[in-house]
Protein backbone atom coordinates (compact mmCIF):
# COMPACT_ATOMS: atom_id res chain seq x y z
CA UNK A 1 -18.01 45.32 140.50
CA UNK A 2 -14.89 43.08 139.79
CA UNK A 3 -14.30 45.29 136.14
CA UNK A 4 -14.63 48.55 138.15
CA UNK A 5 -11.58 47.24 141.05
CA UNK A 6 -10.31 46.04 137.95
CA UNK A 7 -10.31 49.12 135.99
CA UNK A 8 -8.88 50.70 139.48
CA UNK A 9 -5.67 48.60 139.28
CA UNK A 10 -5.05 49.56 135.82
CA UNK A 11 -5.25 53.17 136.60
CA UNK A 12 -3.00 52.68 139.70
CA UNK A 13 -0.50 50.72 137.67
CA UNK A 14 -0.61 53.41 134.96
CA UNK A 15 -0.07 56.41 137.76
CA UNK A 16 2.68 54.34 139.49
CA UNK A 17 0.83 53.75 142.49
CA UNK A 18 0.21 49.72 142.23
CA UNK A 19 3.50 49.16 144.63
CA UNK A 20 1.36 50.51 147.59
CA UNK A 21 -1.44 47.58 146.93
CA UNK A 22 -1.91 44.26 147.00
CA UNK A 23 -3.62 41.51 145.03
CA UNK A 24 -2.22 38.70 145.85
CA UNK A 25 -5.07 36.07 147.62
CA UNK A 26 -2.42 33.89 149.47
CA UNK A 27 -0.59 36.60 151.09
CA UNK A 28 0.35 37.25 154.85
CA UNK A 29 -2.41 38.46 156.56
CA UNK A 30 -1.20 42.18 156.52
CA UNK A 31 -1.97 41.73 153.11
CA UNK A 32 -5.10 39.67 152.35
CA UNK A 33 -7.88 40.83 149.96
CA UNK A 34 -10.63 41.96 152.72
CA UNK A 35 -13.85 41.81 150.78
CA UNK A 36 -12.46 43.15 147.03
CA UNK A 37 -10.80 45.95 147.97
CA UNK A 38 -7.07 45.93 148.10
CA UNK A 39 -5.07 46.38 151.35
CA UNK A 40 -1.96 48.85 151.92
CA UNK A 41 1.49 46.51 152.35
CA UNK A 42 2.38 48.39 155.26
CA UNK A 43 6.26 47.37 156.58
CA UNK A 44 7.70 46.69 159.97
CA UNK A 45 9.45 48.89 161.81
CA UNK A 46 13.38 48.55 162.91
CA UNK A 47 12.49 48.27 166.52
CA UNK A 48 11.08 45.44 168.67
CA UNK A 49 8.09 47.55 169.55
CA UNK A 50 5.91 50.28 168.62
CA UNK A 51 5.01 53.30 171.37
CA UNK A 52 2.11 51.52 171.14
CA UNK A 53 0.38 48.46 170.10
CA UNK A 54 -0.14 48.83 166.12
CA UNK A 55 -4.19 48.57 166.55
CA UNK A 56 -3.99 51.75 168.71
CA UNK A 57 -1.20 53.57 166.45
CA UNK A 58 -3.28 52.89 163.48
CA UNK A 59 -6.19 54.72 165.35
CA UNK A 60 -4.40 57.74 166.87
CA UNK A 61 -0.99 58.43 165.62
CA UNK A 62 -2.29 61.90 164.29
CA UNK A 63 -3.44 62.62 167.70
CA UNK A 64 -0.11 61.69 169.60
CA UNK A 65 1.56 63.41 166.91
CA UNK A 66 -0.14 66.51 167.22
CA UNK A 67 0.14 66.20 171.05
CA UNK A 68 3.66 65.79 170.53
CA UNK A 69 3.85 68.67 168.65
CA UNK A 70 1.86 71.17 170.81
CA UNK A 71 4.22 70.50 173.92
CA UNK A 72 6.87 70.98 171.65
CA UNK A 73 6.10 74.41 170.14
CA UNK A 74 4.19 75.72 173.02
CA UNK A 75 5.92 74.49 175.73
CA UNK A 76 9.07 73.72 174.30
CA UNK A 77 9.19 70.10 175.77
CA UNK A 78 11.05 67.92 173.52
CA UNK A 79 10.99 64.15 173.67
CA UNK A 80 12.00 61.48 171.84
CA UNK A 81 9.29 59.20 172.44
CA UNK A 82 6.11 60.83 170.26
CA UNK A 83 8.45 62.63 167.82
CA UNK A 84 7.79 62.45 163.82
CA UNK A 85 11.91 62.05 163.47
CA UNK A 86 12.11 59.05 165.83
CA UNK A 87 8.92 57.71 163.60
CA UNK A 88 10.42 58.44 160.40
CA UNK A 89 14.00 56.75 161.60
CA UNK A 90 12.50 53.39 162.76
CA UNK A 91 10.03 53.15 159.77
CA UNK A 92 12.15 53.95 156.93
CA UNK A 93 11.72 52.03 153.69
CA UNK A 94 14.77 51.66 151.35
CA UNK A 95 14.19 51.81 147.78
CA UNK A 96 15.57 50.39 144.68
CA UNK A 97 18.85 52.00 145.33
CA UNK A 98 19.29 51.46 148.93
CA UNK A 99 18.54 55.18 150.01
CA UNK A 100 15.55 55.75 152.08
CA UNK A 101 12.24 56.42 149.92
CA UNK A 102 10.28 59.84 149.93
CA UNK A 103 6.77 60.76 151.52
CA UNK A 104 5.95 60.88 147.73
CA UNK A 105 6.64 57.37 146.95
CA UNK A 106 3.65 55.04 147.50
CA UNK A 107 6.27 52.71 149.11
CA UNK A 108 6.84 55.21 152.30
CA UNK A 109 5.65 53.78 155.58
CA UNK A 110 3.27 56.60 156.29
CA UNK A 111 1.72 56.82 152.42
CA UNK A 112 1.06 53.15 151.96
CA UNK A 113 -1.60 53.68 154.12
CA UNK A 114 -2.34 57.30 153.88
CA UNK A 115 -2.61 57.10 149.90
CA UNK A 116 -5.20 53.93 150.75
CA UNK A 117 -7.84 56.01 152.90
CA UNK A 118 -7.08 59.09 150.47
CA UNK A 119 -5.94 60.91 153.68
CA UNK A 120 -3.02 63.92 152.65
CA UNK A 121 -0.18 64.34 154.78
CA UNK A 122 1.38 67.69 155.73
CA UNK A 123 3.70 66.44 158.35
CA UNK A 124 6.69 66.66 155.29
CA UNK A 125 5.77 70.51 153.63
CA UNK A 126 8.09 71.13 156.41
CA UNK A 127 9.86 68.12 158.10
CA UNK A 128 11.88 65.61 156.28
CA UNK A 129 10.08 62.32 155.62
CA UNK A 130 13.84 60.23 155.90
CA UNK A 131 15.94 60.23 158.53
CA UNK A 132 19.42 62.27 158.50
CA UNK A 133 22.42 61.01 157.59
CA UNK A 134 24.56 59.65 160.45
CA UNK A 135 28.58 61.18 160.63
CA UNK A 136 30.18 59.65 158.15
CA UNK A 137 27.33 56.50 157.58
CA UNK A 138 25.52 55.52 154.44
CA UNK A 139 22.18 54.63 153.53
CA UNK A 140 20.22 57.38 155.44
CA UNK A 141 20.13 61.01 153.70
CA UNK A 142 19.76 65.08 154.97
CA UNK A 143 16.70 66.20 153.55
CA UNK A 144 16.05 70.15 154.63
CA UNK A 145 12.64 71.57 152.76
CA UNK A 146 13.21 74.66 151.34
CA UNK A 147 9.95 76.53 149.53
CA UNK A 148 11.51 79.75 148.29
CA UNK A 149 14.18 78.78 146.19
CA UNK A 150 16.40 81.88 147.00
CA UNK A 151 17.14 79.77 150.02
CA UNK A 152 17.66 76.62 148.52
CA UNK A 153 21.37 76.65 148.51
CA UNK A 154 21.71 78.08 152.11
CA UNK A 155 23.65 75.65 154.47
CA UNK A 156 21.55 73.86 157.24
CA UNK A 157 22.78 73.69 160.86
């Protein structure tokens, strides 16, 4: 069993995705070996608190999401409190060059764990997985999907 979590690692290494895992025994507890599988490092977010306590996000952000997003589209309510922007601001994760990291990068708040349980998120096919850019800050960046390409160089309002 230990050669086949073994030969796991190796393959995650080779595909880039060992960043999202940890192996470390002495670790914070976010970040323990349970049993022999490896645990998602999953980062805090830039608030004091959650919506919600983390046991309950962990169990039904989908379903507040998707909540949020019915009201929204249906109904046109629009709050700040269940949206996938205000998620995506206070959980960003800077990379190697200071810029917030993609949904594609196994170091994004929302595919440490999602790349874990093998789960595929849709949520950024349309929205941006990084918050915009503030007037005239650094750091954060626009990020408008765009699948026909025709449109690609179209400006954004």
């Amino acid at each position: 069993m230990f050669l086949r979590l073994t030969a796991l690692v190796a393959i995650a290494q080779l595909l880039g995705l060992a960043g999202a895992f940890t192996l470390v025994p002495g670790a914070a507890a976010d970040t323990e070996l349970q049993g022999r599988v490896p645990v998602p490092v999953i980062g805090e977010g830039k608030g004091d608190t959650c919506v919600a306590d983390t046991d309950f996000m962990r169990r039904h952000h989908m379903d507040m999401l998707e909540h949020q997003r019915d009201k929204t589209t249906r109904q046109g309510v629009r709050t700040k409190r269940y949206s996938l922007k205000e998620c995506v601001a206070c959980h960003v994760v800077p990379g190697a060059d200071g810029l917030p990291v993609k949904a594609e990068s196994p170091a994004h708040f929302c595919s440490s764990c999602h790349l874990y349980a093998a789960v595929k998120i849709d949520c950024f096919e349309c929205h941006a997985s990084r918050p915009e850019q503030a007037a005239g800050g650094a750091g954060a960046v626009s990020e408008k999907p765009s699948a026909i390409p025709s449109l690609a160089g179209m400006k954004w309002k």
